[in-house]
N, C-alpha and C. Protein backbone atom coordinates (compact mmCIF):
# COMPACT_ATOMS: atom_id res chain seq x y z
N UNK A 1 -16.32 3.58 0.62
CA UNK A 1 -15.88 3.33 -0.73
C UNK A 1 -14.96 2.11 -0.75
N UNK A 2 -15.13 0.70 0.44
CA UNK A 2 -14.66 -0.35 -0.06
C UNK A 2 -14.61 -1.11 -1.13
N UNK A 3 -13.71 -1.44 -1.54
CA UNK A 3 -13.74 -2.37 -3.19
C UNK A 3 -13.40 -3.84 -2.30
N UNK A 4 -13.92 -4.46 -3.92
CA UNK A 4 -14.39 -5.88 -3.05
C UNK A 4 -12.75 -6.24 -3.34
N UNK A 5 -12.89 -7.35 -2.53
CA UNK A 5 -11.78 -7.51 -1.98
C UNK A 5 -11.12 -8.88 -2.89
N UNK A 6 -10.09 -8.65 -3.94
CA UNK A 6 -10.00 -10.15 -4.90
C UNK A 6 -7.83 -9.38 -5.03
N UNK A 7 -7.27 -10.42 -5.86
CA UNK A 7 -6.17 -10.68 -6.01
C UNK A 7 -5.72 -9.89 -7.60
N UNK A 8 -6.67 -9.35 -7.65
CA UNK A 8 -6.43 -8.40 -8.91
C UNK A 8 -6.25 -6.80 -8.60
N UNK A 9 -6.34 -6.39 -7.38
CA UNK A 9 -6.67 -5.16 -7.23
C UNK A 9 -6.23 -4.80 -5.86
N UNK A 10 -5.24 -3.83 -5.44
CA UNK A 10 -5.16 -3.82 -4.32
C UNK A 10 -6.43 -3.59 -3.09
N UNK A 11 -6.35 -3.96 -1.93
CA UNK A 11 -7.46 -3.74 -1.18
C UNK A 11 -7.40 -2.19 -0.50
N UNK A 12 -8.42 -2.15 0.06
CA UNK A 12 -8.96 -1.03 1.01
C UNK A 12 -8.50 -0.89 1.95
N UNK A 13 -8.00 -0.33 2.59
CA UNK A 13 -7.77 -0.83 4.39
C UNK A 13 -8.10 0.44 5.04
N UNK A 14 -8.67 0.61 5.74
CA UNK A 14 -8.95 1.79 7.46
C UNK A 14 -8.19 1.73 8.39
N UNK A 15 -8.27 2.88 8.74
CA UNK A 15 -7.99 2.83 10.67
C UNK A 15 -8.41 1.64 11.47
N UNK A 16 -9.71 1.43 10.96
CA UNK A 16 -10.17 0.01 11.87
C UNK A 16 -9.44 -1.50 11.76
N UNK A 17 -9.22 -1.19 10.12
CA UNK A 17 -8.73 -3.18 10.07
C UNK A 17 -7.14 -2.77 9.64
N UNK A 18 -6.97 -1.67 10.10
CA UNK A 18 -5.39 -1.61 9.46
C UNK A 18 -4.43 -2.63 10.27
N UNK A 19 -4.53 -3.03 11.51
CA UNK A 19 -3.57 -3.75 12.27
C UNK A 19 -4.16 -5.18 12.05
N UNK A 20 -5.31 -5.86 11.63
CA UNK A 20 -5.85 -7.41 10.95
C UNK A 20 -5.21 -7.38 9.87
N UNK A 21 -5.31 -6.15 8.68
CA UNK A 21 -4.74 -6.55 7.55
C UNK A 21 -3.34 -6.51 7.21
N UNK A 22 -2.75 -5.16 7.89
CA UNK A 22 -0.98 -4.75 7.85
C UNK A 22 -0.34 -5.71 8.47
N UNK A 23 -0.57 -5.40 9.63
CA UNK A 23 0.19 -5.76 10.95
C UNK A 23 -0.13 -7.43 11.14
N UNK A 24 -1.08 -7.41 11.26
CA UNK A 24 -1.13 -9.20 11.26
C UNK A 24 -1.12 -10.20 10.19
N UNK A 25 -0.60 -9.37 9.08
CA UNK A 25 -0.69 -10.45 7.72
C UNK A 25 0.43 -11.06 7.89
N UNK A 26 0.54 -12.30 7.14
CA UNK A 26 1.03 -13.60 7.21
C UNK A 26 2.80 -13.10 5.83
N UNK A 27 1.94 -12.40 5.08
CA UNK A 27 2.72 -11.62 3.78
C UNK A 27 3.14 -10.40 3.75
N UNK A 28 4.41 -10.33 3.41
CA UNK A 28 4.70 -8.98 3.11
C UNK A 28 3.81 -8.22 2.77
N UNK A 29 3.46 -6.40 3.06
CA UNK A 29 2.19 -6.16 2.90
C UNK A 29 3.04 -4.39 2.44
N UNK A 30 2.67 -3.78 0.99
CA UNK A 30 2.72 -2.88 0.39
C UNK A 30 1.36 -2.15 0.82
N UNK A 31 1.52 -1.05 1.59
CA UNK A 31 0.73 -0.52 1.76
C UNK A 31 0.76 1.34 1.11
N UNK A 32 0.05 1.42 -0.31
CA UNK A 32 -0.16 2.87 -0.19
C UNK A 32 -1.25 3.85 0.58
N UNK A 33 -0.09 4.75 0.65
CA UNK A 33 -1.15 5.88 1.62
C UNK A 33 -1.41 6.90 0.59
N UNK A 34 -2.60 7.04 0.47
CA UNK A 34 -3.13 7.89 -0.71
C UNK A 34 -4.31 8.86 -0.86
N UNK A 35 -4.68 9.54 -1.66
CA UNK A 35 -5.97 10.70 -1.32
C UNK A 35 -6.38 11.17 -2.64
N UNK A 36 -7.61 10.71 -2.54
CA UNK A 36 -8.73 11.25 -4.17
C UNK A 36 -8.24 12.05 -4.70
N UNK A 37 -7.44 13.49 -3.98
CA UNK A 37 -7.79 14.58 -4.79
C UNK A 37 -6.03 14.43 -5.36
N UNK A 38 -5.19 13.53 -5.14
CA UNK A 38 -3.73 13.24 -5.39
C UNK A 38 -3.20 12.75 -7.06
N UNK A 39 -2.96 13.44 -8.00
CA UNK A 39 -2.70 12.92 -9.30
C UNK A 39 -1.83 11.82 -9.57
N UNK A 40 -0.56 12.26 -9.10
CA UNK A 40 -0.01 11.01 -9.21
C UNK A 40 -0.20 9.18 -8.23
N UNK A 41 -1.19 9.62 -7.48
CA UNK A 41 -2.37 8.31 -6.88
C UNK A 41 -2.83 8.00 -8.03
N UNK A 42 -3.51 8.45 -8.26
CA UNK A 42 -4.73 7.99 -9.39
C UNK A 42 -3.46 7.79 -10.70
N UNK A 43 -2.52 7.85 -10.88
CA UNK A 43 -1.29 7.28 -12.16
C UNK A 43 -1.20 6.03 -11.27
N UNK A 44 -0.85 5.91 -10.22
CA UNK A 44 -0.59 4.71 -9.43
C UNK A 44 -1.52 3.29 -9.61
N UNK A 45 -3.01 4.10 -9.54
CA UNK A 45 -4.36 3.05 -9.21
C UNK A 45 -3.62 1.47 -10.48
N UNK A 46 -3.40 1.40 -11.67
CA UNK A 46 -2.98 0.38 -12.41
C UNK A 46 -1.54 -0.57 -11.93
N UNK A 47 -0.85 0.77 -11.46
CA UNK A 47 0.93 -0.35 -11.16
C UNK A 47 0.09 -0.97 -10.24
N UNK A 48 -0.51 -0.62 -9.27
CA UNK A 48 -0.55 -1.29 -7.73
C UNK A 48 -1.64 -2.55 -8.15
N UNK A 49 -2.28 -2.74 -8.87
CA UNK A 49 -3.59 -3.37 -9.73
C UNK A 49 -2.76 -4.49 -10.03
N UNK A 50 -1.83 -4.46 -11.06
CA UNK A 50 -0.81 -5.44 -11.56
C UNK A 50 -0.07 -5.91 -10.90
N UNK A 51 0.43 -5.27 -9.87
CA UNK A 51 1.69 -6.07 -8.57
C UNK A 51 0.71 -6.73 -7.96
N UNK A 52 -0.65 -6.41 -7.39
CA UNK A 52 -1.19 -7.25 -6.66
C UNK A 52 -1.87 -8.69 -7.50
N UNK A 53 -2.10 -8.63 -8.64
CA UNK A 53 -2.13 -9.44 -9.76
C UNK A 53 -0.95 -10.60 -10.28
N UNK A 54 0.49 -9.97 -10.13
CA UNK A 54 1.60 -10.75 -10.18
C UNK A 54 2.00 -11.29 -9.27
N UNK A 55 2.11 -10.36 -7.91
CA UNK A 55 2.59 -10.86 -6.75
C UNK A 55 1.57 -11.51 -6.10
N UNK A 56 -0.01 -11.74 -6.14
CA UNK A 56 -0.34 -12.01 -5.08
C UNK A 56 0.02 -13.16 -3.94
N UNK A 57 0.55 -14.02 -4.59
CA UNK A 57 1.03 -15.14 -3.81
C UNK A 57 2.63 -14.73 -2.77
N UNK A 58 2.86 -13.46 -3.04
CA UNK A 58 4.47 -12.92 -2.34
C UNK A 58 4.06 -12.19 -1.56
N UNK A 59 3.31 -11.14 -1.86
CA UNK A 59 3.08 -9.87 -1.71
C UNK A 59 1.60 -9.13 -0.99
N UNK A 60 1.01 -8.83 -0.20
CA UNK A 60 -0.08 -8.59 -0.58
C UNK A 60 -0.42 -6.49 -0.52
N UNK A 61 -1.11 -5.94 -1.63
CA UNK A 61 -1.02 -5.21 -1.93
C UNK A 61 -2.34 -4.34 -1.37
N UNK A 62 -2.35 -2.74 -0.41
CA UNK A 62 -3.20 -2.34 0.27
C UNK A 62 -3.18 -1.10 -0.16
N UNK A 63 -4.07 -0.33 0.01
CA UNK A 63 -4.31 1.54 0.15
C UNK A 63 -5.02 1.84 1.67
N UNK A 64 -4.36 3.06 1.41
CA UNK A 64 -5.21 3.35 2.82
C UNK A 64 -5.58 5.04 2.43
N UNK A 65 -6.81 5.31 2.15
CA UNK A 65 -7.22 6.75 2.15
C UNK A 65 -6.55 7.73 3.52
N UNK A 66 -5.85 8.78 3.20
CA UNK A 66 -5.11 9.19 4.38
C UNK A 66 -6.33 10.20 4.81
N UNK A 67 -6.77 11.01 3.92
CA UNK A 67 -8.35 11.73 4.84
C UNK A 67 -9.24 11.19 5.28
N UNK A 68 -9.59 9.81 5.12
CA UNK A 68 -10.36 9.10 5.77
C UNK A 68 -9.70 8.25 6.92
N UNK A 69 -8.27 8.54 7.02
CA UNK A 69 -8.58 7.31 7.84
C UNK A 69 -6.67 8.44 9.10
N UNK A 70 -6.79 9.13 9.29
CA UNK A 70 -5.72 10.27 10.06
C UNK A 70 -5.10 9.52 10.98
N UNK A 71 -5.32 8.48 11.93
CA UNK A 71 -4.84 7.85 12.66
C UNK A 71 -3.65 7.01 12.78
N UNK A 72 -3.91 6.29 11.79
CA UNK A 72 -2.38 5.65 10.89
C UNK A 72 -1.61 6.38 10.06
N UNK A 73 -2.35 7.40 9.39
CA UNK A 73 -1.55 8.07 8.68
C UNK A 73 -0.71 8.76 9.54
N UNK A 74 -1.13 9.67 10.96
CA UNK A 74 -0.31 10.00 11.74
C UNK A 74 0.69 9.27 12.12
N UNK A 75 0.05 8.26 12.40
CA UNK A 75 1.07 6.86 13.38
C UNK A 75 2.35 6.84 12.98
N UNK A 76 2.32 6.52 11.18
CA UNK A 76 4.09 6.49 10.46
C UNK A 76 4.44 7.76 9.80
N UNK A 77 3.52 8.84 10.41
CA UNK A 77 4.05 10.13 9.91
C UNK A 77 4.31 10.49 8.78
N UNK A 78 3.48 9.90 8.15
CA UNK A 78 2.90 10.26 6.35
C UNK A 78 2.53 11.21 6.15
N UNK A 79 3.83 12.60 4.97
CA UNK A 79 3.15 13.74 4.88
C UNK A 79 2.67 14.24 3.43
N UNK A 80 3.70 12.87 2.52
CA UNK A 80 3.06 13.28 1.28
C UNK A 80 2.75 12.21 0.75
N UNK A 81 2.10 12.23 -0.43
CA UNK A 81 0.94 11.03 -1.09
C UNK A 81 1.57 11.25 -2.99
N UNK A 82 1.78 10.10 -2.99
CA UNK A 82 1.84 9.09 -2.38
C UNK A 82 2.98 8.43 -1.30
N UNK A 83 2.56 8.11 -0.92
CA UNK A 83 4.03 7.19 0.21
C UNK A 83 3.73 6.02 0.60
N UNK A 84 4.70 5.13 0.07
CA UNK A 84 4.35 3.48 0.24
C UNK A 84 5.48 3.51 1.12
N UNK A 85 4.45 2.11 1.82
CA UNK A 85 5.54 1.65 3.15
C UNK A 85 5.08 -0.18 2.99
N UNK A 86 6.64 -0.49 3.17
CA UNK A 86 6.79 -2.20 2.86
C UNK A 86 6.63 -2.51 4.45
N UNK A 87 5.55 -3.55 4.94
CA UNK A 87 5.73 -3.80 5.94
C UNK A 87 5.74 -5.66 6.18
N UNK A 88 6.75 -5.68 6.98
CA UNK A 88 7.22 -7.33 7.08
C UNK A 88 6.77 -7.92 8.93
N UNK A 89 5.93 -8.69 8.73
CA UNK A 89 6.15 -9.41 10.26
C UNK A 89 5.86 -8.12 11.29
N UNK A 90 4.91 -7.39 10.93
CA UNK A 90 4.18 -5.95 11.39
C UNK A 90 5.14 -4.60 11.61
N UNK A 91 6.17 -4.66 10.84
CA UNK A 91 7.07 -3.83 11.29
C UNK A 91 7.34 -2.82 10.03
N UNK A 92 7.42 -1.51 9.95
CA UNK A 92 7.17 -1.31 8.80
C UNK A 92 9.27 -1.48 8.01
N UNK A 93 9.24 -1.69 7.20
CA UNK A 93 11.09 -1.70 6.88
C UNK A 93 11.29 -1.39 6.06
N UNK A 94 10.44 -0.23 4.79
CA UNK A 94 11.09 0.65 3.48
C UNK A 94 10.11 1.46 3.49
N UNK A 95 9.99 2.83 3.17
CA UNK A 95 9.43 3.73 2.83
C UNK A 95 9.71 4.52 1.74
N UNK A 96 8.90 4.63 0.63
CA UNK A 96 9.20 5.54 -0.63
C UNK A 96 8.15 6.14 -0.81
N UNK A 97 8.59 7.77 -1.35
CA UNK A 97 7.47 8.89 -1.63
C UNK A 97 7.37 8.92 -2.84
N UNK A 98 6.29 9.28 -3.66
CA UNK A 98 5.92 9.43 -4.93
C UNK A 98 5.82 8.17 -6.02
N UNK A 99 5.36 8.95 -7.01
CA UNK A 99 4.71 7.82 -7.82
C UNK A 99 6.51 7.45 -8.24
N UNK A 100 5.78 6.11 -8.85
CA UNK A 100 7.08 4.97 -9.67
C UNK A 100 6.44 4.15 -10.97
N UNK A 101 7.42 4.03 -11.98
CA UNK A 101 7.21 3.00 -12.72
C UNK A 101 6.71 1.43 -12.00
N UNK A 102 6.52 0.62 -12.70
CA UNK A 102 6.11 -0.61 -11.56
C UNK A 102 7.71 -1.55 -11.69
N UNK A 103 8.08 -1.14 -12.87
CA UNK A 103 9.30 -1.95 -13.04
C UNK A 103 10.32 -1.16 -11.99
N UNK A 104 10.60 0.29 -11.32
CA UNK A 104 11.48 0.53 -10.59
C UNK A 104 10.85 0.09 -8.71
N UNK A 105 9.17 0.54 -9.00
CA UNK A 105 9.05 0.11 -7.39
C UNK A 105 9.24 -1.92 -7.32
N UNK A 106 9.30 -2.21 -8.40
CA UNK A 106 9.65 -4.05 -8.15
C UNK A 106 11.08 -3.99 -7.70
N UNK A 107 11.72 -3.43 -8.39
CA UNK A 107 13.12 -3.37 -7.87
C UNK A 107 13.34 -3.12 -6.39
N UNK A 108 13.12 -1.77 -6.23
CA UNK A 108 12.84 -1.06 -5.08
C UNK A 108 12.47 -2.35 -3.38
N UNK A 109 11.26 -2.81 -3.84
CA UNK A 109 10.62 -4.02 -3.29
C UNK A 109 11.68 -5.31 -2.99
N UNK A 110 12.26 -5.54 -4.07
CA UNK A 110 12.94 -7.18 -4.52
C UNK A 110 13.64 -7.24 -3.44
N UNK A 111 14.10 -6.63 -2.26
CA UNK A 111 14.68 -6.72 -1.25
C UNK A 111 14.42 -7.24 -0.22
N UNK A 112 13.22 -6.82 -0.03
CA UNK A 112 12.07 -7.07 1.16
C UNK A 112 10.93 -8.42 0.77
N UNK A 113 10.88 -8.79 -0.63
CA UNK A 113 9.74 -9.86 -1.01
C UNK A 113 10.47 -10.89 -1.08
């Protein structure tokens, strides 16, 4: 269930390309960890749509299905969904659980971007 991959929409990421796209990006990299059957995910799907739309040139904005993809999700010990993790220069350096306005997770962010 990859979505194509453009500056309007956050991307896809796996177990497989999670360390090409997280870990080796050039940009700060917002990564949610998230799951179909999660309500306040699916409230999320638009903020994260628009930050990656505003920010793309700061920021770059990712999901990572946590039932599809257990490996990473284990890795930073992700137990609830949503949970975004800001990661800089492959390191991860903020973690927040649950959904947000987009105006409080910008705030939240403005530290790290």
């Amino acid at each position: 269930m990859s979505r194509a991959k453009g500056v309007t929409e956050a991307t896809e990421v796996t177990d497989a390309d999670f360390a090409t796209e997280v870990i080796g990006a050039e940009l700060p990299v917002l990564v949610e960890f998230t799951a179909d059957w999660c309500p306040p995910c699916r409230q999320m799907a638009p903020v994260l749509s628009a930050l990656a739309a505003e920010q793309g040139g700061r920021l770059k904005v990712v999901r990572l299905d946590v039932d599809a993809n257990p490996a990473t999700t284990h890795a930073y010990k992700v137990l609830s969904m949503p949970t975004f993790m800001v990661f800089r220069d492959g390191e991860p350096l903020r973690s927040m659980v649950g959904a947000r306005p987009k105006r409080r997770l910008l705030e939240e962010l403005g530290e790290v971007i």
